[in-house]
Protein backbone atom coordinates (compact mmCIF):
# COMPACT_ATOMS: atom_id res chain seq x y z
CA UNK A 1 12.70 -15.57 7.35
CA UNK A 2 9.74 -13.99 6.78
CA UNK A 3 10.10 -9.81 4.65
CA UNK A 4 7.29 -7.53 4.15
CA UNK A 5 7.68 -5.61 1.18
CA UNK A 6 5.99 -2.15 1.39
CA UNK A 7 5.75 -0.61 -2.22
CA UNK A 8 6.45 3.47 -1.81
CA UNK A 9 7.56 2.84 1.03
CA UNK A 10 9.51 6.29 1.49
CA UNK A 11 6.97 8.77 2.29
CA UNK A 12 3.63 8.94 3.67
CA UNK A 13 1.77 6.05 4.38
CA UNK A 14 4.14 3.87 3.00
CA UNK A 15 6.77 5.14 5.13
CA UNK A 16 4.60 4.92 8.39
CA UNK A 17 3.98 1.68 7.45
CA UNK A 18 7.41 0.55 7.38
CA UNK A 19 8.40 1.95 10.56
CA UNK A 20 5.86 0.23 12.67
CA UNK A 21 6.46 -2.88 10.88
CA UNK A 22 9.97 -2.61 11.72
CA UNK A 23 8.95 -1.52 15.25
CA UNK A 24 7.12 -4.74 15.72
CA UNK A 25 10.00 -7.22 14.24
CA UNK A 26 9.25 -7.77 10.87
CA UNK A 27 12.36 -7.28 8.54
CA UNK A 28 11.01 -4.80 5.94
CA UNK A 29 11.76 -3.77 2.14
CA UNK A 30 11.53 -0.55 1.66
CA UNK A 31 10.74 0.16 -2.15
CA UNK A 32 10.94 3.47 -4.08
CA UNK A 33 11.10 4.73 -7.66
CA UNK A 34 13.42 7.59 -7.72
CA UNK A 35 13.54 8.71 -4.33
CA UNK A 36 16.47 7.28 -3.09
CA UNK A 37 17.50 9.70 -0.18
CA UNK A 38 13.96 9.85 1.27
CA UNK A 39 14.21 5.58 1.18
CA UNK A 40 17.44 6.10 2.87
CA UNK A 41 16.37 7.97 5.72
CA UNK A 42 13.83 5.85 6.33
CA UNK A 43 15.86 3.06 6.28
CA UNK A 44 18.38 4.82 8.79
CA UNK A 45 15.29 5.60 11.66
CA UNK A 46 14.87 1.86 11.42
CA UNK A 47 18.44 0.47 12.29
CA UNK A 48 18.97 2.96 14.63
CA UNK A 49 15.74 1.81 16.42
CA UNK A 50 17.27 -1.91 16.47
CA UNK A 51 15.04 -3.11 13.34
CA UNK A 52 15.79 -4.84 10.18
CA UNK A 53 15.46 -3.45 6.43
CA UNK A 54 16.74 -2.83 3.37
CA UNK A 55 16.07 -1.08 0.15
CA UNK A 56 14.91 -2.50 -3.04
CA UNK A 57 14.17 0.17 -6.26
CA UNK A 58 11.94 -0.54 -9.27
CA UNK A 59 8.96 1.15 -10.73
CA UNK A 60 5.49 -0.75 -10.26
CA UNK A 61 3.87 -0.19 -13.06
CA UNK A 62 6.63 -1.76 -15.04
CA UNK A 63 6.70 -5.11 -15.44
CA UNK A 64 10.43 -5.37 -16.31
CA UNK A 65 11.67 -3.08 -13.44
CA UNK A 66 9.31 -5.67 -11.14
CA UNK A 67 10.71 -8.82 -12.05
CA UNK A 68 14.15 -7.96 -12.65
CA UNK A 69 14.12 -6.37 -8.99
CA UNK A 70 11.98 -9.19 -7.19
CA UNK A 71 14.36 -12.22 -8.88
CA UNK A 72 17.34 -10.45 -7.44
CA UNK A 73 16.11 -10.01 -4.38
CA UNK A 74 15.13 -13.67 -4.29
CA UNK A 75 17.86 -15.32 -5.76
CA UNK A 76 19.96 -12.83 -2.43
CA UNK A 77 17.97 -14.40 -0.60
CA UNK A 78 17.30 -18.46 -1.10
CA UNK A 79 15.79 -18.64 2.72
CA UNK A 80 13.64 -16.11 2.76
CA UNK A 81 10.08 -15.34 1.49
CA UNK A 82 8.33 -12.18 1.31
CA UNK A 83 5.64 -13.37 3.60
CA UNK A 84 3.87 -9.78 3.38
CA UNK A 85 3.07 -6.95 0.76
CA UNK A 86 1.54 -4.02 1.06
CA UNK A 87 0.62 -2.53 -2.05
CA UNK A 88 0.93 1.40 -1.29
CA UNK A 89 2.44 2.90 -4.18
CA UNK A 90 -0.27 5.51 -5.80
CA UNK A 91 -0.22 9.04 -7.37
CA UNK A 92 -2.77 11.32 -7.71
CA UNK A 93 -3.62 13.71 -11.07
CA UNK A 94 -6.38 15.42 -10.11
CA UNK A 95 -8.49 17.35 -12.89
CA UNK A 96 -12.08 17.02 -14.05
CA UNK A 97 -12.90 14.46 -16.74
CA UNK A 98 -13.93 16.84 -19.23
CA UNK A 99 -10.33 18.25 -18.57
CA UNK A 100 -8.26 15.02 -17.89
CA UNK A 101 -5.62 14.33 -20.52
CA UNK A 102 -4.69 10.72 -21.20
CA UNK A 103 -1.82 10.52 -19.54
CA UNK A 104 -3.20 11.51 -16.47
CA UNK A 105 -5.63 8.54 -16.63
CA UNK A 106 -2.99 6.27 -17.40
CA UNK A 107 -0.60 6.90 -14.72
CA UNK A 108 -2.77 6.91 -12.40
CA UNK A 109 -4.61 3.46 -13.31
CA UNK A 110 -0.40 2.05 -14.03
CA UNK A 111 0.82 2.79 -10.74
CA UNK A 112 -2.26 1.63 -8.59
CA UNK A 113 -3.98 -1.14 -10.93
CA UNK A 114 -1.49 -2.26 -13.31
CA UNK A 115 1.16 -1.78 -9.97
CA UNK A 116 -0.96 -4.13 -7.93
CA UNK A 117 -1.10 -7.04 -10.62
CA UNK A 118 2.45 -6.86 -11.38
CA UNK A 119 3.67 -7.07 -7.65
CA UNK A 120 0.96 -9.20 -6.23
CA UNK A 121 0.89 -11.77 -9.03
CA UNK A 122 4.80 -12.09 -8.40
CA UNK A 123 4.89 -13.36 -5.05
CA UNK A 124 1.94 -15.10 -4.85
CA UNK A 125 3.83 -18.59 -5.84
CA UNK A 126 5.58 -18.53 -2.47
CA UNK A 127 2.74 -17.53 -0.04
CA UNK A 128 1.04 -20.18 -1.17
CA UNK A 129 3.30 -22.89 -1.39
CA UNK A 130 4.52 -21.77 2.45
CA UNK A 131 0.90 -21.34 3.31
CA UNK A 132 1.01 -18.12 4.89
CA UNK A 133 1.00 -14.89 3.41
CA UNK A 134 -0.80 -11.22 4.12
CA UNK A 135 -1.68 -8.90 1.58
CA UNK A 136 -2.99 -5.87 2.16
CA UNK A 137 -3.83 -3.26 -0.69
CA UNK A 138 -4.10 0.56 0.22
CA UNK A 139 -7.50 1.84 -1.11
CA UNK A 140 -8.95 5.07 -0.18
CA UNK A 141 -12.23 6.90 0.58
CA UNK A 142 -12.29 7.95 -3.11
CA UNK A 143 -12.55 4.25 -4.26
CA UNK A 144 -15.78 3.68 -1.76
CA UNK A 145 -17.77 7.23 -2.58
CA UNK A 146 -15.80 8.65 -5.39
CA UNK A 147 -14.24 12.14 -5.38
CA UNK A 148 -15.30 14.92 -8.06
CA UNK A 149 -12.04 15.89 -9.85
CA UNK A 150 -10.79 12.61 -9.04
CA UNK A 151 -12.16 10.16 -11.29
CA UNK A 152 -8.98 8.57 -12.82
CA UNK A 153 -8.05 7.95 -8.76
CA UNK A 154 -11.33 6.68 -7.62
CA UNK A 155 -11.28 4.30 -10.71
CA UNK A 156 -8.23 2.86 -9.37
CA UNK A 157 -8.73 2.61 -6.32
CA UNK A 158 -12.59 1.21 -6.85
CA UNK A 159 -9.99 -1.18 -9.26
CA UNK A 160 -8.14 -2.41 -6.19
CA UNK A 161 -11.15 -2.85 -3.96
CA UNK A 162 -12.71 -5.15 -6.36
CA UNK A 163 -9.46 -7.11 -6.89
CA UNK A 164 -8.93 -7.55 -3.66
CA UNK A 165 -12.59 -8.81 -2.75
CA UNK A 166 -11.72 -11.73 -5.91
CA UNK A 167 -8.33 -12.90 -4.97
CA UNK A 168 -9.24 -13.02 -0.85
CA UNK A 169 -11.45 -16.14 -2.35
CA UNK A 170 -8.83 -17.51 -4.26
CA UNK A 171 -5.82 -17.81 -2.21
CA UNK A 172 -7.79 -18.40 1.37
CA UNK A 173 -7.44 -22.07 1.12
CA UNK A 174 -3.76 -21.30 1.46
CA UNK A 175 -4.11 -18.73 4.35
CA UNK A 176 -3.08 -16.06 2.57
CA UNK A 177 -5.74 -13.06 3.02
CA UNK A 178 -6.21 -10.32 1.26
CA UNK A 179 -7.65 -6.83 2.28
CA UNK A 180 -7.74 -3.36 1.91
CA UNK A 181 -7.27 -0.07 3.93
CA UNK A 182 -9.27 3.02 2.72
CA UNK A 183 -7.97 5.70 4.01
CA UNK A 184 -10.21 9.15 4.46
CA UNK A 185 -7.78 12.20 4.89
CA UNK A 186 -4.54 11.88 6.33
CA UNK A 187 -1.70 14.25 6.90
CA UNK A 188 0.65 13.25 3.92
CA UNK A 189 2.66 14.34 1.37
CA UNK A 190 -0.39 13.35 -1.10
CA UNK A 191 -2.87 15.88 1.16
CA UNK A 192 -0.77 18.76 1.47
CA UNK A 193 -2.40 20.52 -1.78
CA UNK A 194 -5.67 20.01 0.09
CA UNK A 195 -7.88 22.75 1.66
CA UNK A 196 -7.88 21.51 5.55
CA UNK A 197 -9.04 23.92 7.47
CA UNK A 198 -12.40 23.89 5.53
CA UNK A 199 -11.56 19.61 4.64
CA UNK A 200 -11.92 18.92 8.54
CA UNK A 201 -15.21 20.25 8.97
CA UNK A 202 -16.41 17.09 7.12
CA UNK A 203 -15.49 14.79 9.44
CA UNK A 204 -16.91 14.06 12.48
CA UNK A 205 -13.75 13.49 14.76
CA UNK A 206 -12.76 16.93 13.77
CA UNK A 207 -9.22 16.05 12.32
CA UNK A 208 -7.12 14.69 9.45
CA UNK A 209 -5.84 10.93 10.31
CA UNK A 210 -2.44 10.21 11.16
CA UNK A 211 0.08 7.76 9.01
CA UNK A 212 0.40 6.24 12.31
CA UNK A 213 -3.30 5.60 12.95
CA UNK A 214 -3.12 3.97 9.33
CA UNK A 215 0.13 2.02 9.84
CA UNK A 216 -1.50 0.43 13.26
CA UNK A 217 -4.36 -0.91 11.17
CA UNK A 218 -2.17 -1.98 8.24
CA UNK A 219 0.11 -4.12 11.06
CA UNK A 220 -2.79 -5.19 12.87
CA UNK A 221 -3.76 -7.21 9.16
CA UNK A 222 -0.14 -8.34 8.51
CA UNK A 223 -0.30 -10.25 11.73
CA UNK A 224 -1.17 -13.36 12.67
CA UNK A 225 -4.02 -12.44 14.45
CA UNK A 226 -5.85 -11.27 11.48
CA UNK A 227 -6.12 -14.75 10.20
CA UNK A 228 -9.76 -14.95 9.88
CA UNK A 229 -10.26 -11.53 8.18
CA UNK A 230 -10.20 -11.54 4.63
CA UNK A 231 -11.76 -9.98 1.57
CA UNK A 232 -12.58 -6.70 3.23
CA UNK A 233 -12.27 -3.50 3.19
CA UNK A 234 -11.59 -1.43 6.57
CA UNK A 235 -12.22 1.83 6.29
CA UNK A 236 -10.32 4.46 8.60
CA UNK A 237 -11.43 7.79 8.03
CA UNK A 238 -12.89 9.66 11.62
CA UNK A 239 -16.58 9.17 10.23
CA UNK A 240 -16.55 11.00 7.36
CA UNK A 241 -18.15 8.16 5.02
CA UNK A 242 -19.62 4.98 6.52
């Protein structure tokens, strides 16, 4: 069977992402770091909507916390492959550079970069030896234009667009693509801090996005009718930057 795996998958975009993957058939791992009640209720809207998931806990950026969870999850699991990953797990520490202390850079870059590599690298083996495999990295606006006050999170995400440009090349002879989503301003958890009355006046549709509107593109790439899109970058953000 194929499992997407949807890192932060308990809130935001992560979460919307699970749901409609779920909604559309695919059995799901949801991942979180601490957040185990917010991974349970999301867990809970899918069963009781007839899907299939499960909950798997480990911290990205550590390598030990990835591997220790992934091999039990596979060695549960002899059948089954994680067929798709969605790398969603990010933080933001906003401050300006002259102000930014180092661990504010560093978490930042861990969870998105360092996240990305640890996860990815992991299950490439078996998308590639079952020849089919989806990968799609969440980027964001900041990574395309870069955000003042934001420079540690438009590094990473700038990071994760690059990376995911390289390794679309190297793993599309085994039809497994690669892409990213990046995101403009959408109604999350991560926005909520944000100014959006004045915010909205940027963007041409008017509006902050929806998770929804981001989970329809993410599932649109997971599926099989994304096969001949890979290496890019899809941005989904009412206007604001093309």
């Amino acid at each position: 069977m194929k499992y997407a795996l949807v890192t932060g998958g308990s809130r935001g975009l992560g979460r919307a992402v699970c749901l409609q993957l779920a909604a559309e058939g695919v059995p799901v791992i949801i991942n979180y770091q601490s957040n185990r009640s917010a991974a349970e209720e999301v867990l809970a809207q899918i069963t009781e909507r007839g899907g299939k998931a499960e909950l798997l806990q480990f911290d990205v950026a550590d390598i030990n916390s990835v591997d220790s969870a992934l091999v039990d999850w596979e060695s549960k699991h002899p059948d089954d492959y994680i067929a798709i990953l969605v790398n969603n797990a990010g933080i933001r520490e906003d401050n300006l550079m002259i102000f930014m202390q180092n661990e504010q850079w560093d978490r930042v870059i861990n969870v998105t970069v360092n996240g990305f590599f640890y996860v990815t690298r992991r299950l490439l083996k078996s998308m590639m030896t079952k020849r089919f495999g989806r990968i799609i990295n969440m980027a964001s606006l900041s990574g395309l234009k870069g955000m003042p006050g934001q420079t540690n999170y438009s590094a990473a995400k700038a990071a994760l667009i690059g990376a995911t440009k390289a390794l679309a090349q190297e793993v599309a002879p085994r039809k497994v693509t690669v892409n990213a989503v990046a995101p403009g301003f959408i109604e999350t958890d991560m926005t909520k801090d944000l100014d959006m009355d004045s915010l909205k006046k940027l963007v041409p549709v008017g509006r902050f996005g929806k998770p929804e509107e981001v989970a329809e593109l993410v599932c649109f790439l997971a599926s099989e009718k994304s096969s001949y899109i890979t290496g890019e970058v899809i941005s989904i953000n009412g206007g604001l930057y093309t």
